[in-house]
PDBML (XML) file of the C-alpha atoms, coordinates in Angstrom:
<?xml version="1.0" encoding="UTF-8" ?>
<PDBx:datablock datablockName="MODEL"
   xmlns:PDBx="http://pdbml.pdb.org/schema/pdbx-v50.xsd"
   xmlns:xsi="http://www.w3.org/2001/XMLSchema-instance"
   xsi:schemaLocation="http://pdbml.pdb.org/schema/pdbx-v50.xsd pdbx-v50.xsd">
   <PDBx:atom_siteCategory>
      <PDBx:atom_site id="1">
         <PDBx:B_iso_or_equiv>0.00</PDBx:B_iso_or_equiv>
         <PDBx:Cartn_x>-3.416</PDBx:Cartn_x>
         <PDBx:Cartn_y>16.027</PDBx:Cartn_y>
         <PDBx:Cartn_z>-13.938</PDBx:Cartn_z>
         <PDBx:auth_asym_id>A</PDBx:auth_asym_id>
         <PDBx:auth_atom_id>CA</PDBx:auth_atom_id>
         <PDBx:auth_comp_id>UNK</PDBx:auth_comp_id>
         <PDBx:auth_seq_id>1</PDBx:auth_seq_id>
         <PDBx:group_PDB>ATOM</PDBx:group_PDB>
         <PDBx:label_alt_id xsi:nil="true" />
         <PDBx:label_asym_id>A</PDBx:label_asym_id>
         <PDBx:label_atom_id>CA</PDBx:label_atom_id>
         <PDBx:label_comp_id>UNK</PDBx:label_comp_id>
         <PDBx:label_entity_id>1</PDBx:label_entity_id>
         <PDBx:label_seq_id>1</PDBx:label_seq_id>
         <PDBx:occupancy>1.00</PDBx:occupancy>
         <PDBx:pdbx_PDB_model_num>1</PDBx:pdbx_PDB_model_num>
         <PDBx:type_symbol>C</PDBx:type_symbol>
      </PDBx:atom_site>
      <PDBx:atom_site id="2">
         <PDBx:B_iso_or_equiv>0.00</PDBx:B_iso_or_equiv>
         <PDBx:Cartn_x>-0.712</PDBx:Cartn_x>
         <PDBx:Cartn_y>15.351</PDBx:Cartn_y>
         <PDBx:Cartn_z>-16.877</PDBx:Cartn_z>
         <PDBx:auth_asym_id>A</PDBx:auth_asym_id>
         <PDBx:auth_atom_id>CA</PDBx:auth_atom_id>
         <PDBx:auth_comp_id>UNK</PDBx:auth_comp_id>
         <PDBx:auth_seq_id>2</PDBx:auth_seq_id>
         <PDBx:group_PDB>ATOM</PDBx:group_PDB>
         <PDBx:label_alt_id xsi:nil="true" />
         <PDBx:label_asym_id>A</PDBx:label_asym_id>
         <PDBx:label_atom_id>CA</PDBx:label_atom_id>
         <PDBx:label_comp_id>UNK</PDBx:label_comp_id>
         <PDBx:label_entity_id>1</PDBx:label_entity_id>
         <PDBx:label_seq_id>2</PDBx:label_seq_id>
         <PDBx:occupancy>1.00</PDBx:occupancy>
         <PDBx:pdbx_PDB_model_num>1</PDBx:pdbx_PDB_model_num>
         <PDBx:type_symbol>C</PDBx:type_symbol>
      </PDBx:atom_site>
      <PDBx:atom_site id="3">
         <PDBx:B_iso_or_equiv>0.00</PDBx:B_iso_or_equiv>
         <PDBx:Cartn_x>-1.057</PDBx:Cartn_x>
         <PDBx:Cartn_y>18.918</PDBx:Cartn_y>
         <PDBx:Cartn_z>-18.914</PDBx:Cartn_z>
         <PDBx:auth_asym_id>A</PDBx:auth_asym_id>
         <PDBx:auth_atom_id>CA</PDBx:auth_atom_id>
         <PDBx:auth_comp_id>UNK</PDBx:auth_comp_id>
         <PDBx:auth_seq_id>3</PDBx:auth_seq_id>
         <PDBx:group_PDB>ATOM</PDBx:group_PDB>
         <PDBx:label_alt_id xsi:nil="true" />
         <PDBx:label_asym_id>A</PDBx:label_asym_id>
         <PDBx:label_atom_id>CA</PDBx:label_atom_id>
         <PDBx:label_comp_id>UNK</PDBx:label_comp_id>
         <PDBx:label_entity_id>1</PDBx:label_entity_id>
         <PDBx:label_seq_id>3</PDBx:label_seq_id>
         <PDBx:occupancy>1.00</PDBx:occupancy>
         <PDBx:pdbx_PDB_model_num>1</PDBx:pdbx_PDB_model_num>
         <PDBx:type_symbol>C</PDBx:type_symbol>
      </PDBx:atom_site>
      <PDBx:atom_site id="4">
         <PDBx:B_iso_or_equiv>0.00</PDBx:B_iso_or_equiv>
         <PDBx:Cartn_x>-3.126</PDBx:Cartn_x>
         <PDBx:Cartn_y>17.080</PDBx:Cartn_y>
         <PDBx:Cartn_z>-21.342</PDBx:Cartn_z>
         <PDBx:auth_asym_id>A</PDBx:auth_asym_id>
         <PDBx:auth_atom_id>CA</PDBx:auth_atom_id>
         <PDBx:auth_comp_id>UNK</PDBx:auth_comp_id>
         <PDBx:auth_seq_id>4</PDBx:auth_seq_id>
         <PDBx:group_PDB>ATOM</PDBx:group_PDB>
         <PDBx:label_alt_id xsi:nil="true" />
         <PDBx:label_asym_id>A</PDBx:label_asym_id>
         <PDBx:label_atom_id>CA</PDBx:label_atom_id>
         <PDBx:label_comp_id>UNK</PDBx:label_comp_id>
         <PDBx:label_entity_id>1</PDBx:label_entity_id>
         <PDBx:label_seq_id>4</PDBx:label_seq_id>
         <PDBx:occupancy>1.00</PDBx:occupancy>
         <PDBx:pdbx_PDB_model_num>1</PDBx:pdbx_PDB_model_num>
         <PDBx:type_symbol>C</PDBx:type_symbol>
      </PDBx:atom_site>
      <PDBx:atom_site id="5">
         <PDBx:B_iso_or_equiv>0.00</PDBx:B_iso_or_equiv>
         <PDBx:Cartn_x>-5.318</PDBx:Cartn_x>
         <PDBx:Cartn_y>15.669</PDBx:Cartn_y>
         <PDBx:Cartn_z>-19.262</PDBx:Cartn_z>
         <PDBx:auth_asym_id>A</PDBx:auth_asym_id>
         <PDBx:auth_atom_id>CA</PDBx:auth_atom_id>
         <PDBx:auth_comp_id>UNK</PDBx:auth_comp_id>
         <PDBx:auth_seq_id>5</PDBx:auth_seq_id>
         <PDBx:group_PDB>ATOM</PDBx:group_PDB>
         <PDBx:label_alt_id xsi:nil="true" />
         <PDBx:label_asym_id>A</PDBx:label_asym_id>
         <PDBx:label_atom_id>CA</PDBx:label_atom_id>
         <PDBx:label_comp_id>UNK</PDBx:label_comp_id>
         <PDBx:label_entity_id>1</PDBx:label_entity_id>
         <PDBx:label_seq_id>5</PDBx:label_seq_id>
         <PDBx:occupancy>1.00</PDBx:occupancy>
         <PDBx:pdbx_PDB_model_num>1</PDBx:pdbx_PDB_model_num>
         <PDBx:type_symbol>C</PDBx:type_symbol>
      </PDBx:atom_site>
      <PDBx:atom_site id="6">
         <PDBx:B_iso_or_equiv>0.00</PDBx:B_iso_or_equiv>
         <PDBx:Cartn_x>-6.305</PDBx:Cartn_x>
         <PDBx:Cartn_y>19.385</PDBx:Cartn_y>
         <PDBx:Cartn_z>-17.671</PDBx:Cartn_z>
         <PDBx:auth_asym_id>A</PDBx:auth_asym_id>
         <PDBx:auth_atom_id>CA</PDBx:auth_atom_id>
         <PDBx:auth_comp_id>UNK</PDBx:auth_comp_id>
         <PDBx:auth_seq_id>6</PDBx:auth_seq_id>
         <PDBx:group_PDB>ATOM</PDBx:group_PDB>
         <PDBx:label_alt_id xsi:nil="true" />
         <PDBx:label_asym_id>A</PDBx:label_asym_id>
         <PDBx:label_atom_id>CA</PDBx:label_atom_id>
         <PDBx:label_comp_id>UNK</PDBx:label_comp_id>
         <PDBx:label_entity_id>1</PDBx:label_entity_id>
         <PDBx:label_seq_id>6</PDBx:label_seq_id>
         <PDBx:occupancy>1.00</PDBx:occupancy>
         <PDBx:pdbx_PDB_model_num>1</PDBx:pdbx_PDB_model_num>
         <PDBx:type_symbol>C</PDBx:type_symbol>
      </PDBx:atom_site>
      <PDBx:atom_site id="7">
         <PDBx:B_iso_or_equiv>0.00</PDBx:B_iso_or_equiv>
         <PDBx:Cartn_x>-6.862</PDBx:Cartn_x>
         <PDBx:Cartn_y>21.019</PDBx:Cartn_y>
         <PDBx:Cartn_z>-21.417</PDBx:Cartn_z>
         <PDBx:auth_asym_id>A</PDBx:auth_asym_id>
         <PDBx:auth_atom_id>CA</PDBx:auth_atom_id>
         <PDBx:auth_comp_id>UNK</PDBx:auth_comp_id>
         <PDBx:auth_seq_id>7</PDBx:auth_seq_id>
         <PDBx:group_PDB>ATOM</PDBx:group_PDB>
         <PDBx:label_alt_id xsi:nil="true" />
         <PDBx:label_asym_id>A</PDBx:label_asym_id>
         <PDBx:label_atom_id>CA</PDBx:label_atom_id>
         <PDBx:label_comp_id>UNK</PDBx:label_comp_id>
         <PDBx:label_entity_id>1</PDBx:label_entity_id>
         <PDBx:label_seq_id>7</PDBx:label_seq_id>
         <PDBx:occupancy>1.00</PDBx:occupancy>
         <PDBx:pdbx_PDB_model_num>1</PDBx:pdbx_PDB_model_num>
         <PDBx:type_symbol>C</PDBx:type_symbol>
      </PDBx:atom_site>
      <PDBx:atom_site id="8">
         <PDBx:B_iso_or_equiv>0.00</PDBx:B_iso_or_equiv>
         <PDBx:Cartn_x>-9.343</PDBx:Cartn_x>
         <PDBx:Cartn_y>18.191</PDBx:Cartn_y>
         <PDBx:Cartn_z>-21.595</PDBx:Cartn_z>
         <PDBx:auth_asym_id>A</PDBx:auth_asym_id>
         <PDBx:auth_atom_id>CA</PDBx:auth_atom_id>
         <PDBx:auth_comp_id>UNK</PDBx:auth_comp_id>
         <PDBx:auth_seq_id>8</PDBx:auth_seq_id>
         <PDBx:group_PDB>ATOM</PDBx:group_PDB>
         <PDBx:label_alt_id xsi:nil="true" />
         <PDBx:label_asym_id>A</PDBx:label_asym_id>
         <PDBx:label_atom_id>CA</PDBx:label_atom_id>
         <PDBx:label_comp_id>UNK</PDBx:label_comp_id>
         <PDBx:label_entity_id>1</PDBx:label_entity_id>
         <PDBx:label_seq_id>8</PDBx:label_seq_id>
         <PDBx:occupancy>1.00</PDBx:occupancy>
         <PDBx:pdbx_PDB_model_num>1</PDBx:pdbx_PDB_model_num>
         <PDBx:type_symbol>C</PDBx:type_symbol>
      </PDBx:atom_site>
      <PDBx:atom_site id="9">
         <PDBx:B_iso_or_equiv>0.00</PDBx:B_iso_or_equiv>
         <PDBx:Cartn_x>-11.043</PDBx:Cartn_x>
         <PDBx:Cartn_y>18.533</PDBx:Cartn_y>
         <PDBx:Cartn_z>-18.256</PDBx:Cartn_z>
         <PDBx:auth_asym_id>A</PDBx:auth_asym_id>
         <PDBx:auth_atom_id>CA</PDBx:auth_atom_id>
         <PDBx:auth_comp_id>UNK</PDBx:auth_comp_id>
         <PDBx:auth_seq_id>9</PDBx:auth_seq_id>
         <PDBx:group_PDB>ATOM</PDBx:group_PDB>
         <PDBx:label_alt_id xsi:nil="true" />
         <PDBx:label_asym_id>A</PDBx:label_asym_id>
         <PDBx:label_atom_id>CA</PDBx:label_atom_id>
         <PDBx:label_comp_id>UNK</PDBx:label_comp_id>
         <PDBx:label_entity_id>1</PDBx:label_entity_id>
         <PDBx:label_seq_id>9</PDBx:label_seq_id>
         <PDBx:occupancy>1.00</PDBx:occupancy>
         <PDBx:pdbx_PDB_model_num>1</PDBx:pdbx_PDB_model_num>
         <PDBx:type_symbol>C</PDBx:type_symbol>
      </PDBx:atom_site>
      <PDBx:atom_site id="10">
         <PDBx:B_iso_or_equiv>0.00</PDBx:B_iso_or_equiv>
         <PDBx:Cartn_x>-11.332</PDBx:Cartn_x>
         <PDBx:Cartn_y>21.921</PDBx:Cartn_y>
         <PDBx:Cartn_z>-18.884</PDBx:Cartn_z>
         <PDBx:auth_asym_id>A</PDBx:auth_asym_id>
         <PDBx:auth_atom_id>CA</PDBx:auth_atom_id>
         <PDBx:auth_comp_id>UNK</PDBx:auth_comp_id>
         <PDBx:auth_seq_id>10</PDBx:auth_seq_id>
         <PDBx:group_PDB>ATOM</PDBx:group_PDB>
         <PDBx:label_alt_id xsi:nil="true" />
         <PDBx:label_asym_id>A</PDBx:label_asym_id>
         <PDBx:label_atom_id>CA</PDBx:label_atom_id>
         <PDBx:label_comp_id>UNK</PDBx:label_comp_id>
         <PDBx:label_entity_id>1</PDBx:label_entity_id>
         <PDBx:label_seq_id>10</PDBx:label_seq_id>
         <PDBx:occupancy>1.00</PDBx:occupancy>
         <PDBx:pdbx_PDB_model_num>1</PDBx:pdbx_PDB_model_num>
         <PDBx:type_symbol>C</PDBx:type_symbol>
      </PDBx:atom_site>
      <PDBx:atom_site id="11">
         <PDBx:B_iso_or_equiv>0.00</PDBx:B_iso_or_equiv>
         <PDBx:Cartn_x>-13.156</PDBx:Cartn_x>
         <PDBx:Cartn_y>21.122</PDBx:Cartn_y>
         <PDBx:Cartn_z>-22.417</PDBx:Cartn_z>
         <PDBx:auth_asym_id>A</PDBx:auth_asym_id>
         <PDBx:auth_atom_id>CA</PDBx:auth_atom_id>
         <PDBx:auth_comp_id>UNK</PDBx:auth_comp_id>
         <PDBx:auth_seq_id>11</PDBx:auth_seq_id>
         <PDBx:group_PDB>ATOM</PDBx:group_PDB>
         <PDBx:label_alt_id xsi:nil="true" />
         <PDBx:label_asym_id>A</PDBx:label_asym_id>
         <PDBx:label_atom_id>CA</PDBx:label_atom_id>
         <PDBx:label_comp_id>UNK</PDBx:label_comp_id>
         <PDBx:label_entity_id>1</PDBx:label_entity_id>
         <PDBx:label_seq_id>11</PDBx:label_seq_id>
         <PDBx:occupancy>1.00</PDBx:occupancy>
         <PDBx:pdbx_PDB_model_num>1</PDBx:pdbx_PDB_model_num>
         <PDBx:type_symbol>C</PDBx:type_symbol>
      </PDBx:atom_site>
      <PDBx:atom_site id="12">
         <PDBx:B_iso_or_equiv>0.00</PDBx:B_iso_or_equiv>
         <PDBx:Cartn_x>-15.116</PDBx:Cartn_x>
         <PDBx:Cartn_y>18.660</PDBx:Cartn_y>
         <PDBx:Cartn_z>-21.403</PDBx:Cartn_z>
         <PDBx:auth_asym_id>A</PDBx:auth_asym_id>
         <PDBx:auth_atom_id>CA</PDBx:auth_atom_id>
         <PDBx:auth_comp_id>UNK</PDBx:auth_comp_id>
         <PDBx:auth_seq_id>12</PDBx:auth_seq_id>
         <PDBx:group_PDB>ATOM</PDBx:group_PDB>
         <PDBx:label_alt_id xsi:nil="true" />
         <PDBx:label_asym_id>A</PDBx:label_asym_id>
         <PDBx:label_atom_id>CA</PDBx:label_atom_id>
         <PDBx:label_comp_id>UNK</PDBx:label_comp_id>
         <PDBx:label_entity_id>1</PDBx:label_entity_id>
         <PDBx:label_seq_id>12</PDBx:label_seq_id>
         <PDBx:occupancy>1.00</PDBx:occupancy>
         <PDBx:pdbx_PDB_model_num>1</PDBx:pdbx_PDB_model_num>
         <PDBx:type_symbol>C</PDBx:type_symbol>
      </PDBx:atom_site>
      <PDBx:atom_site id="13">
         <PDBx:B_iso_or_equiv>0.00</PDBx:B_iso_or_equiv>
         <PDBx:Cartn_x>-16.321</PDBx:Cartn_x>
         <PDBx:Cartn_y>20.625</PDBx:Cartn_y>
         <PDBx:Cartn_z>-17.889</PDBx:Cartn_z>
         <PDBx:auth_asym_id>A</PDBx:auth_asym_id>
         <PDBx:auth_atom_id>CA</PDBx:auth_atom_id>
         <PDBx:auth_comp_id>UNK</PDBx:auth_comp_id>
         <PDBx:auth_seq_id>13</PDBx:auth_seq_id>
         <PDBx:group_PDB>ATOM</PDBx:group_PDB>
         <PDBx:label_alt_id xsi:nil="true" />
         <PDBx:label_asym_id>A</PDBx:label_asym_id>
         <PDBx:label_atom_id>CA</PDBx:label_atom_id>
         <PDBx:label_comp_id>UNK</PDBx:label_comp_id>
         <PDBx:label_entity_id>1</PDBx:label_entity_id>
         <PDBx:label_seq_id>13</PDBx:label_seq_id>
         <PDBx:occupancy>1.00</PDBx:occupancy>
         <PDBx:pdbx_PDB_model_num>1</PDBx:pdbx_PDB_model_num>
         <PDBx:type_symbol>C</PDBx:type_symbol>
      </PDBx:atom_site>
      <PDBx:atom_site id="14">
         <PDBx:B_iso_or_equiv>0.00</PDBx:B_iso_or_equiv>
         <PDBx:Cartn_x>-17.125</PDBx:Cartn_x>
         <PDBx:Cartn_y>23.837</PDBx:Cartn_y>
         <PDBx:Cartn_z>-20.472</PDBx:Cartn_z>
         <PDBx:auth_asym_id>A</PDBx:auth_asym_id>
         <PDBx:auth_atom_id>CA</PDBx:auth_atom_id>
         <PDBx:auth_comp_id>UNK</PDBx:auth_comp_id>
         <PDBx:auth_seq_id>14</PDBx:auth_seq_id>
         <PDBx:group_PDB>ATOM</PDBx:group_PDB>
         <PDBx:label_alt_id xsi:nil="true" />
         <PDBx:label_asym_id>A</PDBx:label_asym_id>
         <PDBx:label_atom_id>CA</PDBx:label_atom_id>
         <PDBx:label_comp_id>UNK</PDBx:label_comp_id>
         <PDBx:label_entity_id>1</PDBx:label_entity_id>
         <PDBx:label_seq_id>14</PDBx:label_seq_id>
         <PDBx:occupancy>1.00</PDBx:occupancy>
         <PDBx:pdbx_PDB_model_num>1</PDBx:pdbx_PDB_model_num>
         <PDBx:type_symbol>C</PDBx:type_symbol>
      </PDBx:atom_site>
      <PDBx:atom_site id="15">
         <PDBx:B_iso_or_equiv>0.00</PDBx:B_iso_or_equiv>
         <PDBx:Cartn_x>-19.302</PDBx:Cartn_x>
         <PDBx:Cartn_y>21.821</PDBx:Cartn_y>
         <PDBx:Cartn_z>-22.845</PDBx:Cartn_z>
         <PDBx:auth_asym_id>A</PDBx:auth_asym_id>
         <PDBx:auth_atom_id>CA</PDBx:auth_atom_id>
         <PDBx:auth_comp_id>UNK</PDBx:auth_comp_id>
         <PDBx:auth_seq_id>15</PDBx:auth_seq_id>
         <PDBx:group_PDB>ATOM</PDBx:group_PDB>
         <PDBx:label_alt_id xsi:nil="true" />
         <PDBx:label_asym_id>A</PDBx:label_asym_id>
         <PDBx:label_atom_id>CA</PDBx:label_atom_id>
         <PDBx:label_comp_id>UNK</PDBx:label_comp_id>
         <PDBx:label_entity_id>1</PDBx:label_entity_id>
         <PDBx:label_seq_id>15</PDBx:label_seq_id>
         <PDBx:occupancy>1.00</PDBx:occupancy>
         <PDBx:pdbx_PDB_model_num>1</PDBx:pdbx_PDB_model_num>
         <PDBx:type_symbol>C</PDBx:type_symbol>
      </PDBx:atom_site>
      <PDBx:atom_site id="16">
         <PDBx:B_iso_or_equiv>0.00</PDBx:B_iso_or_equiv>
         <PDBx:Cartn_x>-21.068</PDBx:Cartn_x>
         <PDBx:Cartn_y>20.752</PDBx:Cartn_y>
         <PDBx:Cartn_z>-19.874</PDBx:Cartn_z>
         <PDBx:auth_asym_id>A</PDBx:auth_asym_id>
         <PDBx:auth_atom_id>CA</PDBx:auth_atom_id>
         <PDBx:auth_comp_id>UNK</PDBx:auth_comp_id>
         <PDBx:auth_seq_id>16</PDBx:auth_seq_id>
         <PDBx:group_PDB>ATOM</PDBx:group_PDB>
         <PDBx:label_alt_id xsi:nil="true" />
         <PDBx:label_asym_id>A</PDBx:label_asym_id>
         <PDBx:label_atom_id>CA</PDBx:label_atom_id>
         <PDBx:label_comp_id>UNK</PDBx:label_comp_id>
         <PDBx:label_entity_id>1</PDBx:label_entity_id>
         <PDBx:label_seq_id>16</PDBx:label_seq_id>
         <PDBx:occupancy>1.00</PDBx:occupancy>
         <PDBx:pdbx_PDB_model_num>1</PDBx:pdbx_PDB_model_num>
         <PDBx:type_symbol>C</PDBx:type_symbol>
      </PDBx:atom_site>
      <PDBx:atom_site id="17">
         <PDBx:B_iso_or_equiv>0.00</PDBx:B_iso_or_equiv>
         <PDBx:Cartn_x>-21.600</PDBx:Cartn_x>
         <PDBx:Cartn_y>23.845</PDBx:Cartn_y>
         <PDBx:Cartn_z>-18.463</PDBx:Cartn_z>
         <PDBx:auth_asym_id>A</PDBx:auth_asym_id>
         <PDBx:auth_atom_id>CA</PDBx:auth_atom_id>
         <PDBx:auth_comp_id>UNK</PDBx:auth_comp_id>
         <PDBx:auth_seq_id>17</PDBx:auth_seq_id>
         <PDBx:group_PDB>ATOM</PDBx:group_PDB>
         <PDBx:label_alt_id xsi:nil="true" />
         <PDBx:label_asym_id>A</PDBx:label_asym_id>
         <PDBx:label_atom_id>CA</PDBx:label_atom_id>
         <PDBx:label_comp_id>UNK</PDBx:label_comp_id>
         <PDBx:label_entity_id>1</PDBx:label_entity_id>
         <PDBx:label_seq_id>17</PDBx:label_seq_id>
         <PDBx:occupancy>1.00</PDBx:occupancy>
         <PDBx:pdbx_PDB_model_num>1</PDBx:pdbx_PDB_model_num>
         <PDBx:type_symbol>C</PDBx:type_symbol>
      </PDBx:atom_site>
      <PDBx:atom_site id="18">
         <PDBx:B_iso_or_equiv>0.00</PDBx:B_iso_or_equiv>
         <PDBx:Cartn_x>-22.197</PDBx:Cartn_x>
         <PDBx:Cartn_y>25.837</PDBx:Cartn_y>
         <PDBx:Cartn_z>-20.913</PDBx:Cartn_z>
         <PDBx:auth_asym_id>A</PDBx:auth_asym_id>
         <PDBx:auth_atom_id>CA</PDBx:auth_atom_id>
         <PDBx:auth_comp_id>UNK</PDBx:auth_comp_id>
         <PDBx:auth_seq_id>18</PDBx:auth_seq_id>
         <PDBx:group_PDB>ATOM</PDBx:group_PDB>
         <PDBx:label_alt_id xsi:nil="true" />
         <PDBx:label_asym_id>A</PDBx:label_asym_id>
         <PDBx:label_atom_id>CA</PDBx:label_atom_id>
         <PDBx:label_comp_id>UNK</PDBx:label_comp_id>
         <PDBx:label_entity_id>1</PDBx:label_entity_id>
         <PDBx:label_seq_id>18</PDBx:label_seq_id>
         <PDBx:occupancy>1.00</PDBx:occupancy>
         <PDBx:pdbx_PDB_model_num>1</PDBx:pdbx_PDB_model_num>
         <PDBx:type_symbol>C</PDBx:type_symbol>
      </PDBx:atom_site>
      <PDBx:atom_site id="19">
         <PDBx:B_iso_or_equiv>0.00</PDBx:B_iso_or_equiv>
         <PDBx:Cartn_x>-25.053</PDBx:Cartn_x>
         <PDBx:Cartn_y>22.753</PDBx:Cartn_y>
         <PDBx:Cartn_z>-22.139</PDBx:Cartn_z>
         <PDBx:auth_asym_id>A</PDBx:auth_asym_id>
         <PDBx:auth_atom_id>CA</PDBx:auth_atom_id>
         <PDBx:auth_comp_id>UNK</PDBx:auth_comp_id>
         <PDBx:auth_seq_id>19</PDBx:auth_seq_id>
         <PDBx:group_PDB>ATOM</PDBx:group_PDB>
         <PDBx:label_alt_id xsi:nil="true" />
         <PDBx:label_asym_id>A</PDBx:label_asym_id>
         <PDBx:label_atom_id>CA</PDBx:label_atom_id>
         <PDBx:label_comp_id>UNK</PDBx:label_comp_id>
         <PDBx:label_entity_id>1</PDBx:label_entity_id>
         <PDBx:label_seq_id>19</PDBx:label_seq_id>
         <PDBx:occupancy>1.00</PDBx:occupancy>
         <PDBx:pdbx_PDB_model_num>1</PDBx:pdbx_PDB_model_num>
         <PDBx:type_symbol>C</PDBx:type_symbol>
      </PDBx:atom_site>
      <PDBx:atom_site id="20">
         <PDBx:B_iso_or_equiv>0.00</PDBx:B_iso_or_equiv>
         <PDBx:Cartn_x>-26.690</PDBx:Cartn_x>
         <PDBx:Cartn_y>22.591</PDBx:Cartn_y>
         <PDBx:Cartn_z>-19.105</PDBx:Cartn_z>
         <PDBx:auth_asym_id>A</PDBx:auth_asym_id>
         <PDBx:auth_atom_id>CA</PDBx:auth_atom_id>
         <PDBx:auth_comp_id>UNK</PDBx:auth_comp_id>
         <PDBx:auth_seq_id>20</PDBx:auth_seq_id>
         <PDBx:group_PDB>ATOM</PDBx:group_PDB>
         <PDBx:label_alt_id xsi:nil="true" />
         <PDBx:label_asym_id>A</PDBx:label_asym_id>
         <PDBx:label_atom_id>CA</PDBx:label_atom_id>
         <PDBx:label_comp_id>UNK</PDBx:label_comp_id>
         <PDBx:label_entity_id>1</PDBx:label_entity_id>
         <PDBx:label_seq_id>20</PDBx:label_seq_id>
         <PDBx:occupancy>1.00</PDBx:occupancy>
         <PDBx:pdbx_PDB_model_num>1</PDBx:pdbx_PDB_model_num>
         <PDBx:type_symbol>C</PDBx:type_symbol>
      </PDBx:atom_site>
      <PDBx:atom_site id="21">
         <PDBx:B_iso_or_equiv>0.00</PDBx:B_iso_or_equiv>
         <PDBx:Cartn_x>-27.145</PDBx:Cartn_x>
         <PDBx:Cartn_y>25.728</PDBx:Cartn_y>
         <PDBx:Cartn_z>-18.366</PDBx:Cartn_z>
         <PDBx:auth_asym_id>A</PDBx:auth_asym_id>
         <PDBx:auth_atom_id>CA</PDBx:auth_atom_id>
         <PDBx:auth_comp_id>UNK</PDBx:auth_comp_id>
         <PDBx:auth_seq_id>21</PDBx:auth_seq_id>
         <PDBx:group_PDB>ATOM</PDBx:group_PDB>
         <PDBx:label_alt_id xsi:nil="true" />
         <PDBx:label_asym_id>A</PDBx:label_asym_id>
         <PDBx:label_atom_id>CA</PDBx:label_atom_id>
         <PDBx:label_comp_id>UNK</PDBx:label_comp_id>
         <PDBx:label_entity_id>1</PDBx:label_entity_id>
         <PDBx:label_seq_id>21</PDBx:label_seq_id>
         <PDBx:occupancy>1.00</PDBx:occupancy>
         <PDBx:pdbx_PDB_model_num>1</PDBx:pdbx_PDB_model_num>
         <PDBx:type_symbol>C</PDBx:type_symbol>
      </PDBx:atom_site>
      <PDBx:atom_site id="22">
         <PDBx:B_iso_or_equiv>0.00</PDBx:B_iso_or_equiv>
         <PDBx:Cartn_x>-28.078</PDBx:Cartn_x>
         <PDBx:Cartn_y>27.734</PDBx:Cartn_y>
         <PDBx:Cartn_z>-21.269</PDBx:Cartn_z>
         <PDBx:auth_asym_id>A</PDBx:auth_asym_id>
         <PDBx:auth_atom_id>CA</PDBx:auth_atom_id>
         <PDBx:auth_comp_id>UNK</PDBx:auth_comp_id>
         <PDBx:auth_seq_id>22</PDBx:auth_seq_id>
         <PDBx:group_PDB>ATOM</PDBx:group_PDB>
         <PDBx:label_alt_id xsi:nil="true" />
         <PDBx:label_asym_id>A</PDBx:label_asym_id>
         <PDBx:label_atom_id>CA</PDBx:label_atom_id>
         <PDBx:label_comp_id>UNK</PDBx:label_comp_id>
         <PDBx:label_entity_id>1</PDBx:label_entity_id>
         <PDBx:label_seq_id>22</PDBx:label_seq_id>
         <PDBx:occupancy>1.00</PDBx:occupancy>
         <PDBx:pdbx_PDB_model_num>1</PDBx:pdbx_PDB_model_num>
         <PDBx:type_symbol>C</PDBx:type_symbol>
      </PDBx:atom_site>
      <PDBx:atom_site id="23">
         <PDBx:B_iso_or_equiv>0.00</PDBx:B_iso_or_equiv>
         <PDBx:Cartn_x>-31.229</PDBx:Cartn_x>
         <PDBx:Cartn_y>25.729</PDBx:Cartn_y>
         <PDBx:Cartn_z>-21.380</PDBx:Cartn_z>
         <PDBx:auth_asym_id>A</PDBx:auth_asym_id>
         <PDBx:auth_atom_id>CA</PDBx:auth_atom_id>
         <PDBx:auth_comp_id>UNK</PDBx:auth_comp_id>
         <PDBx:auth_seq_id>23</PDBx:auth_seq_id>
         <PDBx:group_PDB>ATOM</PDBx:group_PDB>
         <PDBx:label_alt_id xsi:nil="true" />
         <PDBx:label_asym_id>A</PDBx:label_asym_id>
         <PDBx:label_atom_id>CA</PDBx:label_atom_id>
         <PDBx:label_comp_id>UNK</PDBx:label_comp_id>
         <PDBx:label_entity_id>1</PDBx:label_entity_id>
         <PDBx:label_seq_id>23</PDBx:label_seq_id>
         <PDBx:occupancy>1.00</PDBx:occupancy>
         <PDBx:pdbx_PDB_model_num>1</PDBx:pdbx_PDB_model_num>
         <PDBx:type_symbol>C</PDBx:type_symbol>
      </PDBx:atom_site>
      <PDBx:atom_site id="24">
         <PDBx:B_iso_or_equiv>0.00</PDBx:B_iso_or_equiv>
         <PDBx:Cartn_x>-31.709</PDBx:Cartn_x>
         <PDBx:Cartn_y>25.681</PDBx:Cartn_y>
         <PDBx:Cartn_z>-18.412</PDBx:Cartn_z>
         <PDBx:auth_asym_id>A</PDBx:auth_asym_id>
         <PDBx:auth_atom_id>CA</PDBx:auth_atom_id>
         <PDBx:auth_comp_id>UNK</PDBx:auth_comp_id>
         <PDBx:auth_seq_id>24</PDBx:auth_seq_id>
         <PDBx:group_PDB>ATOM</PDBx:group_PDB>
         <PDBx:label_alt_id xsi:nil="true" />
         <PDBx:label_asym_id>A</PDBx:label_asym_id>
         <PDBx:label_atom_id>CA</PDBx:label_atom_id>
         <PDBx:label_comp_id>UNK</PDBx:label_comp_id>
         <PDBx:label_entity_id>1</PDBx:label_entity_id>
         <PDBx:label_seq_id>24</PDBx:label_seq_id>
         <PDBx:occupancy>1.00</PDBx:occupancy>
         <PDBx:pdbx_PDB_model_num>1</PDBx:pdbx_PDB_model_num>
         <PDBx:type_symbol>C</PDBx:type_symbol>
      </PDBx:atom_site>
      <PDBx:atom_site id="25">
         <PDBx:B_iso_or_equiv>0.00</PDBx:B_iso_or_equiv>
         <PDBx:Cartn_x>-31.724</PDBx:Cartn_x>
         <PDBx:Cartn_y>29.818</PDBx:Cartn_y>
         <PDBx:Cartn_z>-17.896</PDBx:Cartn_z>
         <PDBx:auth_asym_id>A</PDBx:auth_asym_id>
         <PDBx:auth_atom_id>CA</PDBx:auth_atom_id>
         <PDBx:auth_comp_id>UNK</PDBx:auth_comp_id>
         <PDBx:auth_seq_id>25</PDBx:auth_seq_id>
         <PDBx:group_PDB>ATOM</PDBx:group_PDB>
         <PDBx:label_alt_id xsi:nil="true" />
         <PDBx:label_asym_id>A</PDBx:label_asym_id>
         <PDBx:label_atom_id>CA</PDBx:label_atom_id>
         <PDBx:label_comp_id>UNK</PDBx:label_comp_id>
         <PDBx:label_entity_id>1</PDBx:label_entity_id>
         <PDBx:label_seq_id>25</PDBx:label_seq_id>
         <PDBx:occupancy>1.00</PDBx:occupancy>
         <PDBx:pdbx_PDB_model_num>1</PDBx:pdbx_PDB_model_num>
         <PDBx:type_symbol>C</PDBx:type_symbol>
      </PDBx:atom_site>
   </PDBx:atom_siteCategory>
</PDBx:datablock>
């Protein structure tokens, strides 16, 4: 992963998470 490319995986993984799984808890 380019630097860029990791800030935005890591964004985009977070958003998931944290989406997901606050409903679902």
């Amino acid at each position: 992963f380019s630097e860029d490319a990791a800030v935005y995986a890591y964004r985009a993984f977070g958003s998931f998470l944290v989406g997901h799984l606050l409903l679902e808890v």
